[in-house]
Protein backbone atom coordinates (compact mmCIF):
# COMPACT_ATOMS: atom_id res chain seq x y z
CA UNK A 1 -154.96 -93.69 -46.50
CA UNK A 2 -158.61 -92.22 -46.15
CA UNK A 3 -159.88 -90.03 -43.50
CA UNK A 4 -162.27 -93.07 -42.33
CA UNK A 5 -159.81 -94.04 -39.66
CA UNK A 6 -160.65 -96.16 -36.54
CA UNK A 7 -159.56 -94.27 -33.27
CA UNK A 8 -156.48 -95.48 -31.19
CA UNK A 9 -154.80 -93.68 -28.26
CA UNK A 10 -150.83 -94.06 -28.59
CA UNK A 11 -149.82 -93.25 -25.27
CA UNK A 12 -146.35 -92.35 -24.42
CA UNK A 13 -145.46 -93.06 -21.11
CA UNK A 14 -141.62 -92.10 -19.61
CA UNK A 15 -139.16 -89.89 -17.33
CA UNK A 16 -138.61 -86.60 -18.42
CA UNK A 17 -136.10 -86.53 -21.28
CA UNK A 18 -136.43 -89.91 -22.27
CA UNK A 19 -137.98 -89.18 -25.78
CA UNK A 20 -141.77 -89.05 -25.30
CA UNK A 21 -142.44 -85.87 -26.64
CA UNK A 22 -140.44 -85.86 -29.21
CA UNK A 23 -141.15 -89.35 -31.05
CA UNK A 24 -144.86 -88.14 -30.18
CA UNK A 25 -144.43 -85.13 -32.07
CA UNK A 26 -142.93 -87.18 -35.40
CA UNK A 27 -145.34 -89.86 -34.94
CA UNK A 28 -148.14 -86.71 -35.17
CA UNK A 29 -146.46 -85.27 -38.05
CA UNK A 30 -146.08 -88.58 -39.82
CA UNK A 31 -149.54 -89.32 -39.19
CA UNK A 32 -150.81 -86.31 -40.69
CA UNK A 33 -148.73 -86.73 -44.22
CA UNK A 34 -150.57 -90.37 -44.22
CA UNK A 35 -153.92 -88.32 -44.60
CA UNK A 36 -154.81 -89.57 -41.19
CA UNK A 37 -157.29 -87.97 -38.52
CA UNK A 38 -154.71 -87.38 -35.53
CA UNK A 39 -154.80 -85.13 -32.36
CA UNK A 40 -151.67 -85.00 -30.69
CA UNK A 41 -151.79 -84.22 -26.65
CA UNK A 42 -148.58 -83.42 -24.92
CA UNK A 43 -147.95 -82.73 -20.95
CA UNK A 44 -146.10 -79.37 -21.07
CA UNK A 45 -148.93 -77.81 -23.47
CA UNK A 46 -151.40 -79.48 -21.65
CA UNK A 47 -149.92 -78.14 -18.34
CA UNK A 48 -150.25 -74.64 -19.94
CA UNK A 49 -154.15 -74.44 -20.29
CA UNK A 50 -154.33 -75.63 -16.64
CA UNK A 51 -151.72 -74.23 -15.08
CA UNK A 52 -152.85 -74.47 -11.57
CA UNK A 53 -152.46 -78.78 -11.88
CA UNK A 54 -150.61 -79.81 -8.99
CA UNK A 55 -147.82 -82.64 -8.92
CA UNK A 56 -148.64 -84.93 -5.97
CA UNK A 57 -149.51 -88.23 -6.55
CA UNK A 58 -153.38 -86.94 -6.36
CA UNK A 59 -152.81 -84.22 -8.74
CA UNK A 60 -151.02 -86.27 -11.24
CA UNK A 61 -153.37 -89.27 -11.09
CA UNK A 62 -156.54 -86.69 -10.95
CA UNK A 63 -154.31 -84.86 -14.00
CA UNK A 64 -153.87 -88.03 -16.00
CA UNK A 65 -157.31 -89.42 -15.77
CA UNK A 66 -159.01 -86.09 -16.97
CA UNK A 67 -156.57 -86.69 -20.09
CA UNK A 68 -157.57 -90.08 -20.45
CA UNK A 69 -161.23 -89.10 -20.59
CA UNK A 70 -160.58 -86.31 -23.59
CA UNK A 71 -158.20 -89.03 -25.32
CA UNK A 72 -161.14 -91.24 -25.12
CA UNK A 73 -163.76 -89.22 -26.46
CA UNK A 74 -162.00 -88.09 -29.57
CA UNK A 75 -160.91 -91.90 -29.86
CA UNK A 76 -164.42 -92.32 -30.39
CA UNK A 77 -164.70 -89.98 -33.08
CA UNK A 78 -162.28 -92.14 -35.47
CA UNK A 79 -159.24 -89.60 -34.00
CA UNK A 80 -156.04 -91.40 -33.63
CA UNK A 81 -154.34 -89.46 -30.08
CA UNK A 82 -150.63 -89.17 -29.70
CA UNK A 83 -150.51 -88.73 -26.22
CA UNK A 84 -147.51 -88.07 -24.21
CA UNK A 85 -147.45 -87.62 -20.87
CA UNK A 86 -144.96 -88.93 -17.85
CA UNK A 87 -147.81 -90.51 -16.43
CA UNK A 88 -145.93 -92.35 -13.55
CA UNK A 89 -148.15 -94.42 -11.73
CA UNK A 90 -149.54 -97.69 -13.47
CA UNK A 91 -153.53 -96.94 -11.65
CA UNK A 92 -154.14 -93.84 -13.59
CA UNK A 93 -152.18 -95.32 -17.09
CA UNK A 94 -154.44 -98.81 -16.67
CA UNK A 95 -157.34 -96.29 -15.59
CA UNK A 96 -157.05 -94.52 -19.01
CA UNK A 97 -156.82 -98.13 -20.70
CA UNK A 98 -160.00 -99.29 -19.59
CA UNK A 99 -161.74 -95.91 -20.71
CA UNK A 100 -160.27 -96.25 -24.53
CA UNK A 101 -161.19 -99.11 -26.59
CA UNK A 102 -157.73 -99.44 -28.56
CA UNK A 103 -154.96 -98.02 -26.18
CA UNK A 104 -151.01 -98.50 -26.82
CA UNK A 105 -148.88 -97.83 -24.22
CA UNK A 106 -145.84 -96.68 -25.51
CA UNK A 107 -142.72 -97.41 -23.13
CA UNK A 108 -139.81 -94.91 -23.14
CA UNK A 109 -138.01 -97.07 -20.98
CA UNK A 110 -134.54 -94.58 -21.30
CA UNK A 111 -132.54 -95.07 -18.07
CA UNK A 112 -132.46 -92.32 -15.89
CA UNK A 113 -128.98 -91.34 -16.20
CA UNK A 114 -129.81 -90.80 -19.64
CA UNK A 115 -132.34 -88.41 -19.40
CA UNK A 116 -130.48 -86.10 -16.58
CA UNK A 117 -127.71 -86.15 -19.25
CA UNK A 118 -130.41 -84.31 -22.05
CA UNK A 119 -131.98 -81.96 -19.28
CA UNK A 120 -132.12 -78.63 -21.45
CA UNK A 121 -134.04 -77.12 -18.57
CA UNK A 122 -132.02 -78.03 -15.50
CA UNK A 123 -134.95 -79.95 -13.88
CA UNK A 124 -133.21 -82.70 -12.49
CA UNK A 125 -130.37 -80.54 -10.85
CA UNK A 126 -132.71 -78.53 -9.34
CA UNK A 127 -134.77 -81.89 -7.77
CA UNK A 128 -131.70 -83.05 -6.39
CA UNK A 129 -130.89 -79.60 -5.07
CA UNK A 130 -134.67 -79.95 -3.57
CA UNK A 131 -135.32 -76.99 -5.44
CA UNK A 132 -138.16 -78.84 -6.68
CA UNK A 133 -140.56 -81.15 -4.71
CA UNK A 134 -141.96 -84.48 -6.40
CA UNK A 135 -140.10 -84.77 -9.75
CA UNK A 136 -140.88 -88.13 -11.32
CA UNK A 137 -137.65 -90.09 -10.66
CA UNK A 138 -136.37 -88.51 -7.99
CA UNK A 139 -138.49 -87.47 -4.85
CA UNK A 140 -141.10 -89.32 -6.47
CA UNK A 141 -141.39 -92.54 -8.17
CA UNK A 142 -142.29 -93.80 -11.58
CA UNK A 143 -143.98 -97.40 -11.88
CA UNK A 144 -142.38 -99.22 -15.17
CA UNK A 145 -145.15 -100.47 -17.28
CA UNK A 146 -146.23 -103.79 -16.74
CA UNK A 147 -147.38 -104.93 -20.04
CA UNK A 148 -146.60 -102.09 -22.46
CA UNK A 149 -147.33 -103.04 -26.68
CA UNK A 150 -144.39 -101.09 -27.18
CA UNK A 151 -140.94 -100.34 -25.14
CA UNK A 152 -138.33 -97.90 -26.97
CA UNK A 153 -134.77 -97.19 -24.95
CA UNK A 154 -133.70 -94.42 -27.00
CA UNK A 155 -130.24 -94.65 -25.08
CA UNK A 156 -127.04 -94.37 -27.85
CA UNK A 157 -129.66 -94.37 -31.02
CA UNK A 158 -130.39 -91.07 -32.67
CA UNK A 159 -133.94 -89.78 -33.04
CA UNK A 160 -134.76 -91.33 -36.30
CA UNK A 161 -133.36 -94.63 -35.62
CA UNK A 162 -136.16 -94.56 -33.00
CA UNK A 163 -138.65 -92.92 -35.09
CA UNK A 164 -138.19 -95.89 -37.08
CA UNK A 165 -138.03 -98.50 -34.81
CA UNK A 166 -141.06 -97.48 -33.35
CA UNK A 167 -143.37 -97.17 -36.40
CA UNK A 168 -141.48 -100.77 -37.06
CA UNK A 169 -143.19 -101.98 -34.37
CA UNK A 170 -146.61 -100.01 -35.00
CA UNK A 171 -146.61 -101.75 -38.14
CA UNK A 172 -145.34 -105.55 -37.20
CA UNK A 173 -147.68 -105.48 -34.27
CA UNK A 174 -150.37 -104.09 -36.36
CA UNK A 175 -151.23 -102.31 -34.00
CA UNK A 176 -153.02 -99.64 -35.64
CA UNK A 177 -156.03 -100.27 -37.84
CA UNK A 178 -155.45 -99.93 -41.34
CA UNK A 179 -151.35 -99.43 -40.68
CA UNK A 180 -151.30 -101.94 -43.82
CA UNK A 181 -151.19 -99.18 -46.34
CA UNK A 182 -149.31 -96.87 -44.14
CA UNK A 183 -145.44 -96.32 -45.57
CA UNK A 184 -142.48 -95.53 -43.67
């Protein structure tokens, strides 16, 4: 594929654990091999340059529109954005939407029990300690999409199966421009 691609925003949207950063991370790498121009944009790096970014519902919204702004400009610039961020409330996700001219919400729609199960870094036993105030999914809500282009439960598959079930449905959807030449 040639480097004259048409910028997209693929925008991974999910609890913690549910698979967002990594399928956004194989998606990026993926991408790249094709010869493609891709950024990829994740919350926890993100959350590193600006460090003081609250988590209220202000902060995140305030947090997520900023993002959507950046993912928008380089959209612009023929970059194709892997963005994954928990993003839980459907104003700031449909916010970002309108600002990009080809967004794809990308629904990890993994059930919560799910994602406690793979919590490496014990946040979800510490928000239902109340160690931790406002944690997506359990002192504070997440809005399911309303009209994702993709949903993904990556419940009982393994990570490739979903890898491939989600560039399945890049590709059958077309929802990328110029996906016709991309290979699997």
């Amino acid at each position: 594929m040639s480097n004259n691609t048409t910028g997209s925003v693929l925008w991974f949207t999910g609890l913690s654990g549910s698979g967002k950063s990594t399928l956004a991370d194989m998606t990026y790498k993926h991408f790249k091999t094709q010869g493609l121009r891709v950024e990829q944009l994740d919350g926890d790096t993100v959350r590193q340059i600006f460090p003081n970014t609250g988590f209220t519902k202000e902060n995140r919204i305030e947090h997520i529109e900023r993002i959507g702004y950046l993912c928008s400009v380089l959209e612009k610039h023929g970059i194709i954005v892997i963005a994954s961020f928990i993003s839980p409330y459907h104003s700031s996700r449909e916010f970002v939407r309108n600002l990009c001219h080809h967004f794809i919400e990308i629904y990890m729609s993994t059930p919560l029990s799910e994602c406690e199960k793979r919590d490496i870094k014990g946040l979800y036993k510490k928000a239902r300690q109340n160690e931790i105030q406002n944690f997506t999914g359990i002192s504070d809500p997440y809005e399911i999409p309303k009209g994702p282009e993709i949903t993904l439960n990556t419940q009982n598959k393994t990570i490739a199966e979903s890898f491939e079930e989600l560039l399945n449905s890049i590709q059958q959807e077309t929802l990328l421009p110029n996906m016709t030449s991309m290979t699997l």
